[in-house]
Protein backbone atom coordinates (compact mmCIF):
# COMPACT_ATOMS: atom_id res chain seq x y z
CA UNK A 1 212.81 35.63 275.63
CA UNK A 2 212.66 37.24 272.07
CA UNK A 3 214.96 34.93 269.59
CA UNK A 4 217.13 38.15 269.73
CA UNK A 5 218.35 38.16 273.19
CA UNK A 6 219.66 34.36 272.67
CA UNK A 7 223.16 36.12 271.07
CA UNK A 8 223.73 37.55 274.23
CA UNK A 9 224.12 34.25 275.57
CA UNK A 10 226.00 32.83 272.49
CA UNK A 11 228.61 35.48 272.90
CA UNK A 12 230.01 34.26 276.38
CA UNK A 13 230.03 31.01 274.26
CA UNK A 14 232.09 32.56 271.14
CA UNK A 15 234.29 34.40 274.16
CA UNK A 16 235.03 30.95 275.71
CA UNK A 17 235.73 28.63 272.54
CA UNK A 18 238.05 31.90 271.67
CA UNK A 19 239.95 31.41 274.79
CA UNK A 20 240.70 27.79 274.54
CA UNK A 21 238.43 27.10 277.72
CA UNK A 22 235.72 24.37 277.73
CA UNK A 23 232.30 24.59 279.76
CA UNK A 24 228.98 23.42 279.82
CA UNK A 25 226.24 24.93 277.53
CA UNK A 26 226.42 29.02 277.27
CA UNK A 27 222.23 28.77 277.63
CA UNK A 28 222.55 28.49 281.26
CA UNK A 29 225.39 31.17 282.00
CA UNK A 30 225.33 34.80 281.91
CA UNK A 31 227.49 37.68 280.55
CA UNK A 32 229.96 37.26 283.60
CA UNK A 33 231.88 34.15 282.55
CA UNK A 34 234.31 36.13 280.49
CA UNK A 35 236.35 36.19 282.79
CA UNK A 36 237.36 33.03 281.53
CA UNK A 37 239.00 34.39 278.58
CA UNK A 38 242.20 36.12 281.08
CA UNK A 39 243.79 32.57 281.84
CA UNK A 40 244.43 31.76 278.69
CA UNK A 41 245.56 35.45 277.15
CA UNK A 42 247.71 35.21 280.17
CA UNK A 43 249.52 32.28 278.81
CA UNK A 44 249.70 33.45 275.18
CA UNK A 45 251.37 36.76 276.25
CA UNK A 46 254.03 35.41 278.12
CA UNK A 47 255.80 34.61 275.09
CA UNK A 48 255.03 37.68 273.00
CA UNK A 49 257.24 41.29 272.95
CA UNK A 50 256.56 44.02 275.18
CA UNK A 51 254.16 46.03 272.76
CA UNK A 52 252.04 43.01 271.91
CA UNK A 53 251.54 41.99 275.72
CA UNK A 54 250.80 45.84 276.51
CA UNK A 55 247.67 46.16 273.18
CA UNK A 56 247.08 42.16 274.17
CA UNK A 57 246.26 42.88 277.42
CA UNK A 58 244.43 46.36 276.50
CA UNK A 59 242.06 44.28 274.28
CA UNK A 60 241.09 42.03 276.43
CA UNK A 61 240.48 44.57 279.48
CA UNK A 62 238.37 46.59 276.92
CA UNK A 63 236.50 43.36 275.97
CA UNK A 64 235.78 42.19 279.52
CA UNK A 65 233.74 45.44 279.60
CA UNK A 66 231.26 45.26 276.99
CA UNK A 67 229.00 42.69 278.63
CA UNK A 68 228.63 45.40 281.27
CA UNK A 69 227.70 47.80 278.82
CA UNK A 70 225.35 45.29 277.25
CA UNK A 71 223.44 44.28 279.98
CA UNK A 72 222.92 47.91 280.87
CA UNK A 73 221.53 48.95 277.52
CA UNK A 74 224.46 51.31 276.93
CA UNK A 75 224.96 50.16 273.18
CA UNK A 76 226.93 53.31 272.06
CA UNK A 77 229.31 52.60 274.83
CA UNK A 78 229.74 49.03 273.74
CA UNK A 79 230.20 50.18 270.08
CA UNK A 80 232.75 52.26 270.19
CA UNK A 81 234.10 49.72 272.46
CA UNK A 82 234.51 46.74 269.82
CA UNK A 83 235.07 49.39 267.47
CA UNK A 84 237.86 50.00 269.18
CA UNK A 85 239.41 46.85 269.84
CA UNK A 86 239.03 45.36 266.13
CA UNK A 87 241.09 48.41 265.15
CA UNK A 88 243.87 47.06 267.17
CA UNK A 89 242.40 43.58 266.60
CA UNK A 90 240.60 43.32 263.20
CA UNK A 91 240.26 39.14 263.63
CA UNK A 92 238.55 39.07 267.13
CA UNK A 93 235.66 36.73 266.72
CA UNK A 94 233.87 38.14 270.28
CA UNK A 95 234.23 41.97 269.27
CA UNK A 96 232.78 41.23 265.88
CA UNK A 97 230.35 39.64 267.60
CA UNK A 98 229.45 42.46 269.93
CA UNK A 99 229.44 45.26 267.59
CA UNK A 100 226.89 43.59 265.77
CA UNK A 101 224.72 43.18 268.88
CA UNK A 102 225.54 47.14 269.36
CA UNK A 103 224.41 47.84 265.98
CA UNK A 104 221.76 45.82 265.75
CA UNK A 105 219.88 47.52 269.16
CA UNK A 106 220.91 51.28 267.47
CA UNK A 107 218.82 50.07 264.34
CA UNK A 108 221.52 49.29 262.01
CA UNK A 109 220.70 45.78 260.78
CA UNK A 110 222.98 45.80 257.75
CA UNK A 111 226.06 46.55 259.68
CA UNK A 112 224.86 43.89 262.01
CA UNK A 113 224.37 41.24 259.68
CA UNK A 114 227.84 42.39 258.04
CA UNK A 115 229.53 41.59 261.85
CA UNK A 116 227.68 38.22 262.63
CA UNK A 117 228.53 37.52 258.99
CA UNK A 118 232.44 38.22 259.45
CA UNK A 119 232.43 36.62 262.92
CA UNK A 120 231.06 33.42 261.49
CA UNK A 121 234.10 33.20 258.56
CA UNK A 122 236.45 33.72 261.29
CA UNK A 123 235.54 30.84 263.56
CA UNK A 124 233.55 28.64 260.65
CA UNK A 125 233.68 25.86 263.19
CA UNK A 126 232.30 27.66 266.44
CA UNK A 127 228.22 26.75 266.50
CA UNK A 128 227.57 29.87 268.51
CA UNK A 129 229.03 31.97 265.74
CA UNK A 130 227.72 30.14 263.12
CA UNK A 131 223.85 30.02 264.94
CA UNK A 132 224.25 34.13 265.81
CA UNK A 133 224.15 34.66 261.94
CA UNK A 134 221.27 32.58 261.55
CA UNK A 135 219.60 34.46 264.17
CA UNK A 136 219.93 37.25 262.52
CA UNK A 137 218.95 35.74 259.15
CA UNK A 138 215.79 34.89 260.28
CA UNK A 139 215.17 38.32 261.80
CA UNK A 140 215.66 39.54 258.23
CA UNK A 141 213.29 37.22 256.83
CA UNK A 142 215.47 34.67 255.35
CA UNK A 143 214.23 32.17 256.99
CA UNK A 144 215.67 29.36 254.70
CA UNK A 145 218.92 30.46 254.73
CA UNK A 146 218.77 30.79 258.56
CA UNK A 147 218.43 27.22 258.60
CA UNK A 148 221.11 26.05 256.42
CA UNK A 149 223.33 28.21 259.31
CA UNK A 150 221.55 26.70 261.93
CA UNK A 151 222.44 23.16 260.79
CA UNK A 152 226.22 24.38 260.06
CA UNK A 153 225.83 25.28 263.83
CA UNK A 154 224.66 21.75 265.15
CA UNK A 155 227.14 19.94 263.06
CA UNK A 156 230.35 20.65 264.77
CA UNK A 157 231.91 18.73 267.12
CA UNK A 158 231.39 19.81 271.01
CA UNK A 159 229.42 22.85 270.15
CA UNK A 160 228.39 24.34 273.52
CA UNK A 161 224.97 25.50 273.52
CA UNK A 162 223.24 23.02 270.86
CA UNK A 163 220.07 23.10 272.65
CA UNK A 164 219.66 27.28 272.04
CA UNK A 165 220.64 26.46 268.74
CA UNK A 166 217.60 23.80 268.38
CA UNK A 167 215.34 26.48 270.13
CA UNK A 168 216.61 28.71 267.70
CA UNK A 169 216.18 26.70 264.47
CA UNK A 170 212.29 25.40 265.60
CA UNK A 171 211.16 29.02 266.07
CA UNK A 172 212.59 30.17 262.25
CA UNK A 173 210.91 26.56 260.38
CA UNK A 174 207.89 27.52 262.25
CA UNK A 175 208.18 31.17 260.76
CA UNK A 176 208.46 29.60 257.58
CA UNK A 177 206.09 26.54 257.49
CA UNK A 178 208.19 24.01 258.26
CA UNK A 179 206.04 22.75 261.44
CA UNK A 180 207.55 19.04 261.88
CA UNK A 181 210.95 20.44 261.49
CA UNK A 182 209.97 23.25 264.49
CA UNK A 183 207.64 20.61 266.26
CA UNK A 184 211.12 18.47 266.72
CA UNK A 185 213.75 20.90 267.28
CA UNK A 186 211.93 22.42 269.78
CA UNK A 187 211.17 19.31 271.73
CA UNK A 188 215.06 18.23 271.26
CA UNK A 189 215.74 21.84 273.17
CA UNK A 190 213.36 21.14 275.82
CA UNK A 191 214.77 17.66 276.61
CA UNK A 192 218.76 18.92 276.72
CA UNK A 193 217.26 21.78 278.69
CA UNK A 194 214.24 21.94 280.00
CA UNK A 195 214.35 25.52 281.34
CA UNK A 196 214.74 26.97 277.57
CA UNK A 197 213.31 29.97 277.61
CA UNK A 198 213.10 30.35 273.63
CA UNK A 199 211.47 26.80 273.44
CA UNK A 200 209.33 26.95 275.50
CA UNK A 201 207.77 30.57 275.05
CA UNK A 202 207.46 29.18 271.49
CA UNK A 203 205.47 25.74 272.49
CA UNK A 204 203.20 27.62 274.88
CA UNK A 205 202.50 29.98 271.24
CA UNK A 206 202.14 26.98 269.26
CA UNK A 207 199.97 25.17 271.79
CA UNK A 208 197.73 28.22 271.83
CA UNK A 209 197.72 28.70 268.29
CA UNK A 210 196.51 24.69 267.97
CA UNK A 211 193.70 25.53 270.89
CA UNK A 212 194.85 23.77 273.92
CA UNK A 213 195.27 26.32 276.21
CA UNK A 214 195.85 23.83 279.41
CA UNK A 215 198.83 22.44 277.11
CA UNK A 216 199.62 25.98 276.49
CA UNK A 217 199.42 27.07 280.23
CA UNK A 218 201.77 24.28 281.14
CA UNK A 219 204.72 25.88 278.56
CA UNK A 220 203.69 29.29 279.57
CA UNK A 221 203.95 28.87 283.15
CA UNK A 222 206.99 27.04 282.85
CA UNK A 223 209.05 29.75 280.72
CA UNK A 224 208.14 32.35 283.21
CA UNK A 225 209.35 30.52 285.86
CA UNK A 226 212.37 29.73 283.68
CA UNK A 227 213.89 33.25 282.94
CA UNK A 228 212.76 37.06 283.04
CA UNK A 229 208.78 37.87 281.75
CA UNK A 230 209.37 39.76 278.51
CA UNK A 231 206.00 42.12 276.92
CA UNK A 232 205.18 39.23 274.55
CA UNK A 233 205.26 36.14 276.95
CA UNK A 234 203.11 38.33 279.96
CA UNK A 235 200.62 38.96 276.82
CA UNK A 236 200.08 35.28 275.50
CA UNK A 237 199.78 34.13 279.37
CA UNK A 238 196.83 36.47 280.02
CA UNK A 239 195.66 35.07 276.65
CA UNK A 240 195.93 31.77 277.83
CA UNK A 241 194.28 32.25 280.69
CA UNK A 242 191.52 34.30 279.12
CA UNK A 243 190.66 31.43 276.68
CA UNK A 244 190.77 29.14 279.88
CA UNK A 245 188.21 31.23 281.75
CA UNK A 246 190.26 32.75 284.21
CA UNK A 247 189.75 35.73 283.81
CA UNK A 248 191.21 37.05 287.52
CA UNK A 249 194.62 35.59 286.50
CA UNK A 250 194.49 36.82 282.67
CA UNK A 251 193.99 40.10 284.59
CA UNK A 252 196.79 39.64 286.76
CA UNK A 253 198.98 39.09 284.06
CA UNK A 254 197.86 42.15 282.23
CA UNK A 255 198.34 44.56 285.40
CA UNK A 256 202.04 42.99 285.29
CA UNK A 257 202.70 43.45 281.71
CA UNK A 258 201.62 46.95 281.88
CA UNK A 259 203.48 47.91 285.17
CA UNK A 260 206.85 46.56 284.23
CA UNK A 261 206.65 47.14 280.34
CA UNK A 262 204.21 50.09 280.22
CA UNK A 263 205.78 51.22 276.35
CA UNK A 264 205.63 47.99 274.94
CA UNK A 265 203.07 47.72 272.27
CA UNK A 266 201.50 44.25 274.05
CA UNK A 267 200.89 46.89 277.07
CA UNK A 268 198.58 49.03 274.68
CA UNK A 269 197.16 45.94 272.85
CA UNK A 270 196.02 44.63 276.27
CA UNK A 271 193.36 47.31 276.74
CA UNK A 272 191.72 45.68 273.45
CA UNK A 273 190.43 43.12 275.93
CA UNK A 274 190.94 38.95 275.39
CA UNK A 275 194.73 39.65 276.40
CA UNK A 276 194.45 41.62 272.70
CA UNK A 277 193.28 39.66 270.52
CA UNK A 278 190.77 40.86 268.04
């Protein structure tokens, strides 16, 4: 899973602390659990006027929409979305946090940034928040700062998802030399959840990178039994298993990378031969 997709699942996090509701960690649930924001609007708009319970209740409907239009790939349709309810609704933490994910996929990784950025001074104590800006820090090369926002993240009290968050923080200190730091935070993911996708696609890389593939093969096999094969973790498994001789099942891997992500730029590198590599 590319460190990207992680604030997809950090949103139904940011949507839940929002709505007063607890949970377990937002790394094992999908867009769908916003539906546990409605109990607790409910509540609030009992004791509000007319109006207010009318563009209330129009927020949240228009909210519980956007993870539809996110996991479809319709980001213009969840843009003008959360566009549209921070204009009734300037201080909601989950629409700020969705028209940056809607700006960031169209391209627009200032305006992005600017969201996560806001969304994280309006709920400085929600780790999600606080870990989607990091995220997006270390997409933008600032890797350092990206930690100092990770560790904001893993400091509060009760954050849900803290072992994303670890994932998270490992794969940006490896990006920026810090290997014990990303050695331990990624084995702290692994052991809070050991179906991680973003750890463990980035141990089976660091494995490989180190030269033991069978170590590597073990992480590999066990993120793609963990979530959905992405282009880059079909491409380091034929790797793996090019390096480890197999070259029937590094072929396998490359027939599947190349019939479910045939535009992906690991589908074209693939025809280079050793899964690529050059």
């Amino acid at each position: 899973m590319p460190l990207r997709n992680a604030i997809l699942f950090a949103v139904v996090a940011i949507a839940a602390a929002a709505s007063g509701c607890g949970g377990g960690s937002y790394v094992s649930t999908s867009l769908g659990r916003e539906h546990h924001v409605e109990p607790a609007v409910n509540r609030v708009l009992d004791s509000k006027g007319k109006k207010a319970r009318e563009t209330e209740a129009g927020v949240q409907r228009d909210l519980a929409e956007i993870p539809g239009y996110l996991a479809a790939g319709d980001f213009a349709a969840a843009k003008k979305a959360a566009a549209s309810v921070l204009k009734r609704e300037p201080q909601s933490v989950v629409a700020h946090t969705y028209l940056a994910v809607a700006l960031e996929h169209g391209g627009d990784a200032a305006g992005a940034g600017s969201h996560y950025l806001r969304a994280a001074e309006l709920s400085p104590t929600n780790g999600a928040a606080l870990g989607n800006y990091g995220i997006w820090l270390c997409g933008q090369g600032r890797t350092a700062e990206s930690l100092a926002w990770f560790d904001k993240a893993l400091e509060q009290p009760g954050q849900q998802g803290t072992a994303l968050t670890l994932a998270n923080a490992g794969v940006c200190a490896g990006k920026v030399g810090q290997q014990q730091r990303a050695e331990r935070d990624l084995r702290r993911a692994i052991e809070l959840d050991p179906e991680n996708p973003v750890a463990l696609a980035a141990l089976a890389e660091r494995e490989f990178q180190a030269g033991d593939a069978f170590e590597a093969r073990a992480f590999s096999e066990r993120r793609l039994a963990a979530a959905p094969a992405d282009p880059k973790t079909l491409l380091l498994a034929s790797q793996i298993e090019q390096k480890l001789g197999d070259s029937s099942a590094a072929a396998r891997y490359v027939s599947r990378l190349k019939a479910e992500f045939p535009d992906a730029p690991e589908a074209r590198s693939s025809a280079m031969g050793d899964g690529g590599r050059q």
